[in-house]
Every structure is written in C-alpha cells, then in structure tokens.
C-alpha atoms as a PDB file:
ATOM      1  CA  UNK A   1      10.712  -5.594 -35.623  1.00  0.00           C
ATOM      2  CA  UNK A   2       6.857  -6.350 -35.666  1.00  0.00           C
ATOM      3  CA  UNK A   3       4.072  -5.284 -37.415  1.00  0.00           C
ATOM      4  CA  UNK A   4       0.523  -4.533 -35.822  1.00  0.00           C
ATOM      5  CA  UNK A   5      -2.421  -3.164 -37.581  1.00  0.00           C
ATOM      6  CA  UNK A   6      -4.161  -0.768 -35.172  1.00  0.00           C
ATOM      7  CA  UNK A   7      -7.439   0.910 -35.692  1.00  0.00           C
ATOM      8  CA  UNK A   8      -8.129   4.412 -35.101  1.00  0.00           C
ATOM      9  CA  UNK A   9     -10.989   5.956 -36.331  1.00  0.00           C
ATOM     10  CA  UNK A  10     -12.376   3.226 -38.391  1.00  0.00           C
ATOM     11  CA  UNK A  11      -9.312   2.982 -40.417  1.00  0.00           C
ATOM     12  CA  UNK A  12      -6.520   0.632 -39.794  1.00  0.00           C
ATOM     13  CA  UNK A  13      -2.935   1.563 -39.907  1.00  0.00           C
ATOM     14  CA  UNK A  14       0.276  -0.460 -40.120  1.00  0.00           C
ATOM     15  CA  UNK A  15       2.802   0.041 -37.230  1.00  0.00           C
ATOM     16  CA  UNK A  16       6.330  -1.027 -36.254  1.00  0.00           C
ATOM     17  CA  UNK A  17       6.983  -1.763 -32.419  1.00  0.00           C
ATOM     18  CA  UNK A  18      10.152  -4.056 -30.723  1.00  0.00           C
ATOM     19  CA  UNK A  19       9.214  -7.142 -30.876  1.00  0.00           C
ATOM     20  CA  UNK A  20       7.032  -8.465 -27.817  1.00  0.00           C
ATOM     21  CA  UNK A  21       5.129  -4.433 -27.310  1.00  0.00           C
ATOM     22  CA  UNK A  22       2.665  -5.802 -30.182  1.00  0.00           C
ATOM     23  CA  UNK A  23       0.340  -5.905 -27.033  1.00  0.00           C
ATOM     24  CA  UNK A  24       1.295  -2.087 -25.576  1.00  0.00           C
ATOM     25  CA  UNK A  25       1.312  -0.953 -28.900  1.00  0.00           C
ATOM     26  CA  UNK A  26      -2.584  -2.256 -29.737  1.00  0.00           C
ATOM     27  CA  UNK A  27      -3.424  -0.966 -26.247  1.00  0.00           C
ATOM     28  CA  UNK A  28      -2.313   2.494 -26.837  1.00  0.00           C
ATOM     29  CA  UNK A  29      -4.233   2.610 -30.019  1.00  0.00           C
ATOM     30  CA  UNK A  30      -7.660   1.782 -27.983  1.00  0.00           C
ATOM     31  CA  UNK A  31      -7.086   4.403 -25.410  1.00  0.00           C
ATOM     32  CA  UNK A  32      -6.422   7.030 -28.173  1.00  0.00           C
ATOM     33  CA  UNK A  33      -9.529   5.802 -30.016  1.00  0.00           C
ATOM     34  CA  UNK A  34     -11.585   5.731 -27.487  1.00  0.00           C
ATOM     35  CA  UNK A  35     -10.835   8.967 -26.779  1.00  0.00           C
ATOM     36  CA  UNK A  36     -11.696   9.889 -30.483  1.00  0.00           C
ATOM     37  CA  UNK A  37     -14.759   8.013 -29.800  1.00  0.00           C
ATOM     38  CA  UNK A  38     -15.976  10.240 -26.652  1.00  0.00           C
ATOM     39  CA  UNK A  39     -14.730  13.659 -28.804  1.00  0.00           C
ATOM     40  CA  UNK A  40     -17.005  12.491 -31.674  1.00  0.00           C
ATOM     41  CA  UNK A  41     -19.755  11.636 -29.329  1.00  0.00           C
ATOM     42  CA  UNK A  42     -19.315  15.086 -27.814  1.00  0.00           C
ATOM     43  CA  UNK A  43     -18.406  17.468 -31.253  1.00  0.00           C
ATOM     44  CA  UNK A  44     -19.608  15.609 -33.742  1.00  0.00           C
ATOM     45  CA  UNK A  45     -17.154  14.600 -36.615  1.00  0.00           C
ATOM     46  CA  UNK A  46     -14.514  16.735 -37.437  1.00  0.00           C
ATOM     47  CA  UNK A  47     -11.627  16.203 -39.996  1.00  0.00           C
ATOM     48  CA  UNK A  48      -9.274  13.362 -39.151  1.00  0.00           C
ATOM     49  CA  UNK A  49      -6.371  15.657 -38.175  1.00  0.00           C
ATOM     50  CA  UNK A  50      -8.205  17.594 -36.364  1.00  0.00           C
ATOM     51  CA  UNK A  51      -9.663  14.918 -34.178  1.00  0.00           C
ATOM     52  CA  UNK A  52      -5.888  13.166 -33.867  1.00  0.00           C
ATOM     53  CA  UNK A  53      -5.077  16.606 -32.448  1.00  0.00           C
ATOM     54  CA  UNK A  54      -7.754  16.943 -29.670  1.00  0.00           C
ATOM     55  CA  UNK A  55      -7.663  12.955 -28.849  1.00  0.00           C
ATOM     56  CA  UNK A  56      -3.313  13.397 -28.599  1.00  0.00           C
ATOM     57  CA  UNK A  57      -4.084  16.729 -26.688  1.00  0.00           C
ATOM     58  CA  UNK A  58      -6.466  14.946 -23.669  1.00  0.00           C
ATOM     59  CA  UNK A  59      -4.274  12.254 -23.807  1.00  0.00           C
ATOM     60  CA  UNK A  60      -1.000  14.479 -23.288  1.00  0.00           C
ATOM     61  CA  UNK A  61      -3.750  16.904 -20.566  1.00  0.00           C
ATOM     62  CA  UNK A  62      -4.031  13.172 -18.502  1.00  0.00           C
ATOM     63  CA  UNK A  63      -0.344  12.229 -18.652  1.00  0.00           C
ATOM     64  CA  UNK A  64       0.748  15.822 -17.173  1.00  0.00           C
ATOM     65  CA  UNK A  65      -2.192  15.155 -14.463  1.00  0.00           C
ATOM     66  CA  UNK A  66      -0.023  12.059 -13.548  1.00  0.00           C
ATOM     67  CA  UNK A  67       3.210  13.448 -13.839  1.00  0.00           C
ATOM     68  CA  UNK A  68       2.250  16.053 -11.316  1.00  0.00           C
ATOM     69  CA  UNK A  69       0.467  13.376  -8.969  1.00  0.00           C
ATOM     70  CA  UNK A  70       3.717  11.655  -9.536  1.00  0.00           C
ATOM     71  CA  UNK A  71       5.425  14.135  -8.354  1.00  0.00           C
ATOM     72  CA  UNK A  72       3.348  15.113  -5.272  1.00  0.00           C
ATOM     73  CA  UNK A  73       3.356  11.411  -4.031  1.00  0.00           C
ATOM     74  CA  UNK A  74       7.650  11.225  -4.532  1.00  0.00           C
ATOM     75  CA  UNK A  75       7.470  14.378  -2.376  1.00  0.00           C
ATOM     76  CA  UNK A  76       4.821  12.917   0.092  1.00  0.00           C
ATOM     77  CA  UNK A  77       6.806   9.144   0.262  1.00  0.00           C
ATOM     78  CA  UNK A  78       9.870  11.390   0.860  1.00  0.00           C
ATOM     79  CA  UNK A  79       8.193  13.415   3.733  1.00  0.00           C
ATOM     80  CA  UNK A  80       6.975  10.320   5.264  1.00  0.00           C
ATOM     81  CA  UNK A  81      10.946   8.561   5.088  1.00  0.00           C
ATOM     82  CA  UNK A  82      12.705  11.637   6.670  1.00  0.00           C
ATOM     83  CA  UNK A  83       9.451  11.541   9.259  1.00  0.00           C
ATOM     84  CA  UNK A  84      10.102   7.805   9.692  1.00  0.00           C
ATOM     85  CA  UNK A  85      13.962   8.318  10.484  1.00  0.00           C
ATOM     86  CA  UNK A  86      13.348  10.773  12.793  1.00  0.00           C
ATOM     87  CA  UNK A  87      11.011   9.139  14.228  1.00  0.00           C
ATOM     88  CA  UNK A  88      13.213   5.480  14.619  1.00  0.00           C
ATOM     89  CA  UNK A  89      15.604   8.230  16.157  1.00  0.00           C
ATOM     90  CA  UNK A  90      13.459   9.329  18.621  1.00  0.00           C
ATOM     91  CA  UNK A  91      12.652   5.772  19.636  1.00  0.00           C
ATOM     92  CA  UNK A  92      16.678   4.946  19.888  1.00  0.00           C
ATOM     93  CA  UNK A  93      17.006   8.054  22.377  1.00  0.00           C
ATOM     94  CA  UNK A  94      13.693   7.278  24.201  1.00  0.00           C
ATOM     95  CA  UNK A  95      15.153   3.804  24.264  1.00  0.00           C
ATOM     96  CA  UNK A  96      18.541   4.206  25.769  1.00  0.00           C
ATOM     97  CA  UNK A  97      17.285   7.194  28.406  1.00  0.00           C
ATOM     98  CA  UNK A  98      14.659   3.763  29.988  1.00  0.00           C
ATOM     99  CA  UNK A  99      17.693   1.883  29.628  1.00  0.00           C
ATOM    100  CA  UNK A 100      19.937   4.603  31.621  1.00  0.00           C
ATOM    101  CA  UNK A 101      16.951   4.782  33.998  1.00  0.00           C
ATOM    102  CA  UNK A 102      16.210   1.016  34.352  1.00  0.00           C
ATOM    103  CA  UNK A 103      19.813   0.993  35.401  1.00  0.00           C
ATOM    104  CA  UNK A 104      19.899   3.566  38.066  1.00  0.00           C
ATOM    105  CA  UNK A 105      16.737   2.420  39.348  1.00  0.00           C
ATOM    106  CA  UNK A 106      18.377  -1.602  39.814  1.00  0.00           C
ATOM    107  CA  UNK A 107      21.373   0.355  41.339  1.00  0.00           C
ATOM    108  CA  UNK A 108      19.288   2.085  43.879  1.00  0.00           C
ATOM    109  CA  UNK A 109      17.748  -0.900  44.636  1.00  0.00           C
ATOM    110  CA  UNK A 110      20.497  -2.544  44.913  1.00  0.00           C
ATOM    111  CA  UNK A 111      21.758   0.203  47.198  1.00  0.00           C
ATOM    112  CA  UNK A 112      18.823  -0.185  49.595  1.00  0.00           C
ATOM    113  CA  UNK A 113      19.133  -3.835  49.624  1.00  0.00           C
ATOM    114  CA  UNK A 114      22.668  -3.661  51.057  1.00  0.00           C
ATOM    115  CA  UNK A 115      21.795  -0.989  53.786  1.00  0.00           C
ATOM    116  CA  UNK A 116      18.322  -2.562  55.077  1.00  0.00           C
ATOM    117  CA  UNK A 117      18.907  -5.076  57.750  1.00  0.00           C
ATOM    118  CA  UNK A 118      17.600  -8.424  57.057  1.00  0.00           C
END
C-alpha cells in the first residue's frame, strides 16, 4: 500500500491507495478542493464538515449528471447499431433484387440477340 498526503482545505491528510493510484488519488483530492474552494468563494467559510458535505454533495450532483448522460448515449449508440443492422439489411435485399434484375435484364438480352437476324 502507499501513502499520499493530500490537501484539502489547507490541511493535509494522510491517505492509503494501491500502489501506482498515488496519482488518481492526489487528483481526486484537487477536484474536491477546488470545489471547496468555489463554495468558500461563494458562502463564505463554514465549519469543515459542513463544507466536506456540500463539496462531496456537488461532486456526487456531477457524477449522477454523467451517469444519466451515460446512460442516454448507451441508449443512443444502441439505437444507432439496431439502425445500422437494419440498415446493412436493407442494402443486402436492395442488393440481391439489382442482382435478380441485372440477371433478367442479360437474359432478355440475350433472348433478343438470338431472335434478331444478323
């Protein structure tokens, strides 16, 4: 296990991560202090718990926001596959019917180059 201080607040603390998320780990503590940062721009200082509780509570508000976009894309990307197959369906029909067609057409002509005189 490693050990990264963090700061938060103006006040470091000691944390545990896998080895090799030291990097995540400091990330994650920027993001929620900068989000401390913007609620004591905004409010004005408040006690520590209480401003851990709003910053975890946007933070928590913005991953819900991405779940659901998450969610709406996997729906759209699915829409667009079953579109796509029908679609590469369509084309194999449309295909084969110029196919059937090209043929009877060459057999006609062939047809009408037996019976004309030449």
């Amino acid at each position: 296990m490693a050990q990264v201080v963090v700061r938060v607040n103006d006040r470091p603390y000691t944390m545990q991560c896998n080895d090799g998320e030291e990097d995540h780990l400091s990330e994650l503590a920027r993001m929620l202090d900068t989000e401390i940062g913007n609620i004591k721009s905004s409010v004005g200082q408040v006690g520590d718990i209480r401003l851990l509780l709003m910053a975890g509570l946007i933070v928590a508000d913005q991953l819900s926001e991405a779940r659901k976009r998450i969610e709406e894309l996997e729906d759209q990307i699915g829409g667009l596959r079953e579109s796509r197959t029908t679609a590469v369906e369509h084309g194999r029909h449309t295909e084969q019917q110029v196919v059937e067609r090209l043929e009877a057409a060459a057999m006609r002509m062939e047809a009408l180059a037996r019976e004309t005189p030449g």
